[in-house]
N, C-alpha and C. Protein backbone atom coordinates (compact mmCIF):
# COMPACT_ATOMS: atom_id res chain seq x y z
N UNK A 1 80.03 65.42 206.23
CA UNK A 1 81.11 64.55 205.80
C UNK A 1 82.26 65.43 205.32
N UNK A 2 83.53 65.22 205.40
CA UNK A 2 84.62 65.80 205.38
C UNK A 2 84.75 66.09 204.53
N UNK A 3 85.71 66.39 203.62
CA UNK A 3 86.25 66.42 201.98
C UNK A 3 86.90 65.35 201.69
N UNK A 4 88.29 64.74 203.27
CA UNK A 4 88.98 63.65 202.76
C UNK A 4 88.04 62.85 202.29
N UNK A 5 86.74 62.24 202.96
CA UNK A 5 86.59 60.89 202.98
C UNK A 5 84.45 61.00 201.76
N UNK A 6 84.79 62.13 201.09
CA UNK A 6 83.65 62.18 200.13
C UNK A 6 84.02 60.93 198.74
N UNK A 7 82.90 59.98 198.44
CA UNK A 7 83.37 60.02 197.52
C UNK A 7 83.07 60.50 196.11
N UNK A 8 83.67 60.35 195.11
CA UNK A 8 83.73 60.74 194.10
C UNK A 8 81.93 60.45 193.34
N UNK A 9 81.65 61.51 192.40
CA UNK A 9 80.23 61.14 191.15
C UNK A 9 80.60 60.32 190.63
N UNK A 10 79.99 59.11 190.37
CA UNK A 10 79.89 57.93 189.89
C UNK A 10 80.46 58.21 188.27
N UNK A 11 80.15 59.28 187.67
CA UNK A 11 80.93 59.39 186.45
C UNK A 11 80.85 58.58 185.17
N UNK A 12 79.81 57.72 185.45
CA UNK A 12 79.80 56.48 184.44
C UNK A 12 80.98 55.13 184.74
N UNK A 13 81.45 55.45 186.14
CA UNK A 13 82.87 54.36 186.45
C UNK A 13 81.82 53.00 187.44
N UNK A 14 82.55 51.90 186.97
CA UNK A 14 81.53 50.52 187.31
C UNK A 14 81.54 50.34 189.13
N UNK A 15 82.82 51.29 189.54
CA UNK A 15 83.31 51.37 190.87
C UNK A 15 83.43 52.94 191.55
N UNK A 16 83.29 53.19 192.80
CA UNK A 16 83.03 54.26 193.45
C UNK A 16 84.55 54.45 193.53
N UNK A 17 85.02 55.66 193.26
CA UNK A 17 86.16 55.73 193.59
C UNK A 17 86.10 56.30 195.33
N UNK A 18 87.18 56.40 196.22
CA UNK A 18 87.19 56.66 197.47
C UNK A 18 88.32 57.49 197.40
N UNK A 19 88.30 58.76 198.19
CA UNK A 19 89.44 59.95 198.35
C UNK A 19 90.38 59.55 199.66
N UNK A 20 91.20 59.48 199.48
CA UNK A 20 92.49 58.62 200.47
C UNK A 20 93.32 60.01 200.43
N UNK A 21 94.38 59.75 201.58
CA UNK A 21 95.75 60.67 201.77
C UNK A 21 96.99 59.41 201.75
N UNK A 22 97.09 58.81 201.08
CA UNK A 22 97.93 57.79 201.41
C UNK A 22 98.90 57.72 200.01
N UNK A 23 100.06 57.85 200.56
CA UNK A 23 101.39 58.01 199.80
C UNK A 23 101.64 57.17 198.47
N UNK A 24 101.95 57.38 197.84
CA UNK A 24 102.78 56.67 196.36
C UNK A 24 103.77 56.50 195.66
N UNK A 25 104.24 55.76 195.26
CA UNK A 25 105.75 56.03 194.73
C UNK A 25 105.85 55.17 193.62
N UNK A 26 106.59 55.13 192.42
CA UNK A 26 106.93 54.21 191.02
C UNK A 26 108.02 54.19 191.06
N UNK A 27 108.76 53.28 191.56
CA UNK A 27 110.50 53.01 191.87
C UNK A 27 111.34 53.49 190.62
N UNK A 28 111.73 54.71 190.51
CA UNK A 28 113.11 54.92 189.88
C UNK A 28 112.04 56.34 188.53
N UNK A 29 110.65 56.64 189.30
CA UNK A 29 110.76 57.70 188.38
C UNK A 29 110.04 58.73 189.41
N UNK A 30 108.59 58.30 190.69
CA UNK A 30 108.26 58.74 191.65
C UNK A 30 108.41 58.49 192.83
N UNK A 31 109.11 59.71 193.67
CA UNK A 31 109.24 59.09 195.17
C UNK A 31 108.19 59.14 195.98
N UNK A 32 108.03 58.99 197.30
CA UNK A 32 106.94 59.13 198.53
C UNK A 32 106.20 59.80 198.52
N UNK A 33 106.45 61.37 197.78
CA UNK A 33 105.74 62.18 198.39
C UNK A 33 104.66 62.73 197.83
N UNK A 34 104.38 62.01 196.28
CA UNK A 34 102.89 61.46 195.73
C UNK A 34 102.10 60.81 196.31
N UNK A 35 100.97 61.72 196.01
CA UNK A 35 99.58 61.66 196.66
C UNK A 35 98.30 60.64 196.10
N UNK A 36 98.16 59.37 196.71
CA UNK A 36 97.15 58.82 195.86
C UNK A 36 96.00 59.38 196.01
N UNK A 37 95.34 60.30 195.32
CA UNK A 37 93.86 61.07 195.63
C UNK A 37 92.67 59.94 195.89
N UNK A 38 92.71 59.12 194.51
CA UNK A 38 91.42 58.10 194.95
C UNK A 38 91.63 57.22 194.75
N UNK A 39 90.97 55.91 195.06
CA UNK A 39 91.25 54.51 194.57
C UNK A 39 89.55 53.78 194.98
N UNK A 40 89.21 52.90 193.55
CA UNK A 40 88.81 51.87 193.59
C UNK A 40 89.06 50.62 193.34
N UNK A 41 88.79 49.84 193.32
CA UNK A 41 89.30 48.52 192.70
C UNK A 41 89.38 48.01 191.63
N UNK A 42 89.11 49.15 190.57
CA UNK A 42 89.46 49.34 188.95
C UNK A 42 90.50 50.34 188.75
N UNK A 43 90.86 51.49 189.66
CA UNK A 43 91.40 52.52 189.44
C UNK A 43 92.07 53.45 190.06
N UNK A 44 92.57 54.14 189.89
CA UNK A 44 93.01 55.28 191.17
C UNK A 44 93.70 56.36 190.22
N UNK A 45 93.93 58.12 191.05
CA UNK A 45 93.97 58.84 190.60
C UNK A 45 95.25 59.37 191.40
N UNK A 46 96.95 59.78 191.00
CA UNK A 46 97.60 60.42 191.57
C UNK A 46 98.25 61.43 191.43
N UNK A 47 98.53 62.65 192.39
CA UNK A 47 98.42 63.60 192.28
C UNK A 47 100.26 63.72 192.51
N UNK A 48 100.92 64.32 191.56
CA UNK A 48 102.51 64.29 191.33
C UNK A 48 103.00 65.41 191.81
N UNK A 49 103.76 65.61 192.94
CA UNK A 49 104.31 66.89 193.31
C UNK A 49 106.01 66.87 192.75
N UNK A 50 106.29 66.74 191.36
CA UNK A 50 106.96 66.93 190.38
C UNK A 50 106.83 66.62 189.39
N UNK A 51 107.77 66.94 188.67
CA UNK A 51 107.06 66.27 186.50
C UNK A 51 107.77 64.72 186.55
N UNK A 52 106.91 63.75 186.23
CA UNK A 52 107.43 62.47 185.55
C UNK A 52 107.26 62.32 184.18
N UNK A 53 108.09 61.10 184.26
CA UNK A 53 107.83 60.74 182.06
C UNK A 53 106.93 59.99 182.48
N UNK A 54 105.62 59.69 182.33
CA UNK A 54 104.52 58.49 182.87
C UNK A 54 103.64 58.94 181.24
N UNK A 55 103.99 57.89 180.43
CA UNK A 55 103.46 57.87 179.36
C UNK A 55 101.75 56.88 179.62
N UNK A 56 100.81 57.72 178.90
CA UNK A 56 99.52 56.71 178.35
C UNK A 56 100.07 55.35 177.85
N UNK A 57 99.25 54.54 178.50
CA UNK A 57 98.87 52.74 177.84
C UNK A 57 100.40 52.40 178.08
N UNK A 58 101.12 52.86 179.05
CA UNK A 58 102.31 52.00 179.63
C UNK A 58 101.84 51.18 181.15
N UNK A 59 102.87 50.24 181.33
CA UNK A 59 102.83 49.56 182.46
C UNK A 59 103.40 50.31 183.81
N UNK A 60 103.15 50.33 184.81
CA UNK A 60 103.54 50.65 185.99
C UNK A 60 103.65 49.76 187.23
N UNK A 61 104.16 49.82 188.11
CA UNK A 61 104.01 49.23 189.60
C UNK A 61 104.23 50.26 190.83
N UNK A 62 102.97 50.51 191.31
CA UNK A 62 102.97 51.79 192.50
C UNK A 62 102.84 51.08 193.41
N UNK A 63 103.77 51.40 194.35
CA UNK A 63 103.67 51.16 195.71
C UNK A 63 102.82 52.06 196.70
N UNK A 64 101.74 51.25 197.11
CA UNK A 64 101.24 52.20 198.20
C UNK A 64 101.20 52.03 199.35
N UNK A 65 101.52 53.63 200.32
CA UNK A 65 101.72 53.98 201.49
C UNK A 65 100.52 54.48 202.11
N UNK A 66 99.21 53.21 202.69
CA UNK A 66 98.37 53.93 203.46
C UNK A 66 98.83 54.56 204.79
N UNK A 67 97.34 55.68 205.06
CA UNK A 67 97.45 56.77 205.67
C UNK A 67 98.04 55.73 207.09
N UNK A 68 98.43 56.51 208.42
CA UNK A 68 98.91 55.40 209.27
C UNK A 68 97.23 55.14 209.94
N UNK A 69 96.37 56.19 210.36
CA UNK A 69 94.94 55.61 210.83
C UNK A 69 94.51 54.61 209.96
N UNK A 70 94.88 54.28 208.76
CA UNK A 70 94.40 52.80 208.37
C UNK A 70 94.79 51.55 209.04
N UNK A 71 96.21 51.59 209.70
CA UNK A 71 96.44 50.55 209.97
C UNK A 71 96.77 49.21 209.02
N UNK A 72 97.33 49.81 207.69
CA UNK A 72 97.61 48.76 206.83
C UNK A 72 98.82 48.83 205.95
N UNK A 73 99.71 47.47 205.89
CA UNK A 73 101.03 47.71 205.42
C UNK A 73 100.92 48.17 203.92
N UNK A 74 102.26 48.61 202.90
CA UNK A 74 102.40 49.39 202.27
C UNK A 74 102.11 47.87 201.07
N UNK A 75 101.76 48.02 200.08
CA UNK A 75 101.35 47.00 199.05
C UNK A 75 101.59 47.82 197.82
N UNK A 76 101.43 46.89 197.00
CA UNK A 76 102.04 47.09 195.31
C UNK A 76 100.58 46.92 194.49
N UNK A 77 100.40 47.90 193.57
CA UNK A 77 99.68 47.49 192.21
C UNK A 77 100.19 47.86 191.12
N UNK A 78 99.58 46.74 189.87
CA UNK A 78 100.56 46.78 188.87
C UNK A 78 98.78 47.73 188.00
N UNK A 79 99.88 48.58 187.56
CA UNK A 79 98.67 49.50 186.82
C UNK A 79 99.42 49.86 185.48
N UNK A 80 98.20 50.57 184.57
CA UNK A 80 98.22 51.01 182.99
C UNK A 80 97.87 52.53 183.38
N UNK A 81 98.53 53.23 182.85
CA UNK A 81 98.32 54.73 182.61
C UNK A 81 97.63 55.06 181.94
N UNK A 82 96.59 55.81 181.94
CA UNK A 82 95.24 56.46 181.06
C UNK A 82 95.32 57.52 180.78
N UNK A 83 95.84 58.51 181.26
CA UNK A 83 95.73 59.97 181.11
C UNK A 83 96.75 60.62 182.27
N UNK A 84 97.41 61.51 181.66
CA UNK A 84 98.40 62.66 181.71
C UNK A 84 97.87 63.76 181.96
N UNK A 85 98.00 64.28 183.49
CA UNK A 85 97.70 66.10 182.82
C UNK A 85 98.72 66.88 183.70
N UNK A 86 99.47 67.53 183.04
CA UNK A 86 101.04 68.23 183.86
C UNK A 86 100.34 69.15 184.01
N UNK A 87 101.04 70.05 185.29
CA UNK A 87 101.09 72.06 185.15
C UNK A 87 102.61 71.84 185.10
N UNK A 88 102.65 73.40 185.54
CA UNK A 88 103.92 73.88 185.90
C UNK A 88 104.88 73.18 186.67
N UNK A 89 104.34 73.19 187.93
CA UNK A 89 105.57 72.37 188.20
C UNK A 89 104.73 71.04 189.21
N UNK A 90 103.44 70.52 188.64
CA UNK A 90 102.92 69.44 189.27
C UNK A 90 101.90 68.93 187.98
N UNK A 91 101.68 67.69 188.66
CA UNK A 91 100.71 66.81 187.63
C UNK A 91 99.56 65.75 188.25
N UNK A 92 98.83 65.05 187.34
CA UNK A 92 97.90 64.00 188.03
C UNK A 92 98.09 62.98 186.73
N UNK A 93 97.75 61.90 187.12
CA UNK A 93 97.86 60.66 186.59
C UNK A 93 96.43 59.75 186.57
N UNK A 94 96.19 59.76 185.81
CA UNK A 94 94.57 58.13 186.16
C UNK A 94 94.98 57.17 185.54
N UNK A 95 95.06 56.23 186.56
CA UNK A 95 95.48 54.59 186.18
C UNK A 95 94.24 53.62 186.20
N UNK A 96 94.53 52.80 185.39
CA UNK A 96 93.45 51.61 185.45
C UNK A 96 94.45 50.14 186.13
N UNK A 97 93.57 49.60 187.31
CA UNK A 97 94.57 48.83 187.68
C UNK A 97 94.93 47.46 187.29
N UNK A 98 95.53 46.95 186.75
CA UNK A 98 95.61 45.61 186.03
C UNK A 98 96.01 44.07 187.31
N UNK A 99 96.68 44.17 188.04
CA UNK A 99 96.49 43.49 188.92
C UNK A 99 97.24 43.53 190.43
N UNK A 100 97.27 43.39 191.48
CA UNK A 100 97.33 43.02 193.05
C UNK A 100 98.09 42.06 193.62
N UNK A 101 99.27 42.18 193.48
CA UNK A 101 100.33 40.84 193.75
C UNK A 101 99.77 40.59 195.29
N UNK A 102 99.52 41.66 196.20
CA UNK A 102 99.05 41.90 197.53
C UNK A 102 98.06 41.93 197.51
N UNK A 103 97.02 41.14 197.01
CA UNK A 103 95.21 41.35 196.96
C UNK A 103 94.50 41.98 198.79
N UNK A 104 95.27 40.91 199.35
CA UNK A 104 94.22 41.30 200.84
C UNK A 104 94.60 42.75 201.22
N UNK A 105 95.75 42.74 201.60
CA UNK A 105 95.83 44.08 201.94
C UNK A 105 95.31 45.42 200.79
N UNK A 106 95.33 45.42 199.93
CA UNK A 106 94.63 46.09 198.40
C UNK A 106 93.05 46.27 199.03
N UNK A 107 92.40 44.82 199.03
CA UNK A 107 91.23 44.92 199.41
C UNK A 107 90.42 45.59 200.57
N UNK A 108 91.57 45.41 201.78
CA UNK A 108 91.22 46.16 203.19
C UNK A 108 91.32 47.37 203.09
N UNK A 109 92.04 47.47 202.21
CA UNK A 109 92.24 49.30 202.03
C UNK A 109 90.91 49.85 201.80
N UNK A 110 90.68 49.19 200.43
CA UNK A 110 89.47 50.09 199.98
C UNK A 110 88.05 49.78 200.82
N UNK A 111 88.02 48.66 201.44
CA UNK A 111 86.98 48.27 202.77
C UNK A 111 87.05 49.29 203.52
N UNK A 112 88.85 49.84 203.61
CA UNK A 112 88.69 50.64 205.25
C UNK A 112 87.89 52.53 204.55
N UNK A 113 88.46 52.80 203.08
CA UNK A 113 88.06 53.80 202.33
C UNK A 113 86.74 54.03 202.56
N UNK A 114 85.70 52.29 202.13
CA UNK A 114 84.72 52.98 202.23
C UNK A 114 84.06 52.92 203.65
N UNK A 115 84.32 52.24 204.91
CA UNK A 115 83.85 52.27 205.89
C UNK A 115 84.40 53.71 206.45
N UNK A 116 85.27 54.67 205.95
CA UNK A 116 85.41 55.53 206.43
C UNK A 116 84.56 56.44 206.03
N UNK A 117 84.29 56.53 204.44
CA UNK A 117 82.97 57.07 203.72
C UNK A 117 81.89 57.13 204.03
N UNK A 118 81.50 55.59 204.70
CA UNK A 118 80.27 55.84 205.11
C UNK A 118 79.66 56.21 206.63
N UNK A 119 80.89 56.12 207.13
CA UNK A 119 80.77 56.78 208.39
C UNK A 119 81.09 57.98 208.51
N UNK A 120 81.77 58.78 207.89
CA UNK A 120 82.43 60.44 207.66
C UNK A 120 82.99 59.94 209.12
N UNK A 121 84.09 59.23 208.81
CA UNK A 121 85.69 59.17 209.91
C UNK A 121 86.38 60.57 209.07
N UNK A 122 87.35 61.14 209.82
CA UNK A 122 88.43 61.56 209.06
C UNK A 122 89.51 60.35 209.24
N UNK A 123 89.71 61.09 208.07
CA UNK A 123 91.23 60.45 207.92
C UNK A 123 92.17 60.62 208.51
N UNK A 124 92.20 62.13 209.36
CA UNK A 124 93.50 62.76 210.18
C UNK A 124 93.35 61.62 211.41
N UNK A 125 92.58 61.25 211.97
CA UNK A 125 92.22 60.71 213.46
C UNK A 125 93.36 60.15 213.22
C-alpha cells in the first residue's frame, strides 16, 4: 500500500482518518495551495505552505479541492481549530469539523478515501 492512501493509527480518534492530496483554502487568510493531509468525518489535518493567523477554538470555513482522480466537486466545511504547530516558514493545523453545508459530496469523498485505502489505489492514477 502506498503512503498516499495509508491510513492513519487509530490514536484513540472515534474515526479513521484517511491521507488525501486534495487542495484547501480559508477565503481571505489561505489560498489553494494548502494541503489537506487527512480527513475523517470528525476531522482533518492541514498542512500550510505559509504562516496564517488560524487561532485554537476559532471558527473556520475550508473549501475543499479534491484530488481530480476523485472525481468530485470542490465543497465547504465549517470547522473549529484545535491545534497550531508553525515552523519556519510552514505549518499544520487539526480541525474538528462542526458541520457540511455540502454533506453528499463531503461524504463521497471520504467513501472514495477509504475505498482507495482499502484497495491501495494511488491517488496519482
Amino acid at each position: 500500500m502506498s503512503e498516499q492512501v495509508k491510513t492513519f493509527p487509530h490514536e484513540g480518534r472515534k474515526n479513521i482518518r484517511y491521507r488525501t492530496l486534495a487542495r484547501v483554502r480559508i477565503h481571505d487568510i489561505l489560498g489553494e495551495e494548502n494541503l489537506l493531509k487527512d480527513l475523517s468525518v470528525t476531522g482533518c489535518c492541514i498542512e500550510c505552505t505559509s504562516l496564517a493567523d488560524i487561532q485554537p477554538n476559532n471558527q473556520y470555513k475550508l473549501e475543499v479541492i479534491p484530488e481530480k482522480a476523485a472525481k468530485i466537486g470542490k465543497f465547504e466545511l465549517e470547522v473549529e481549530a484545535k491545534w497550531v504547530h508553525s515552523g519556519a516558514y510552514s505549518g499544520e493545523v487539526g480541525f474538528a469539523i462542526t458541520a457540511s453545508p455540502k454533506g453528499k459530496l463531503f461524504q463521497r469523498y471520504v467513501d472514495y478515501l477509504s475505498w482507495r485505502a482499502e484497495t491501495g489505489q494511488s491517488s496519482l492514477a
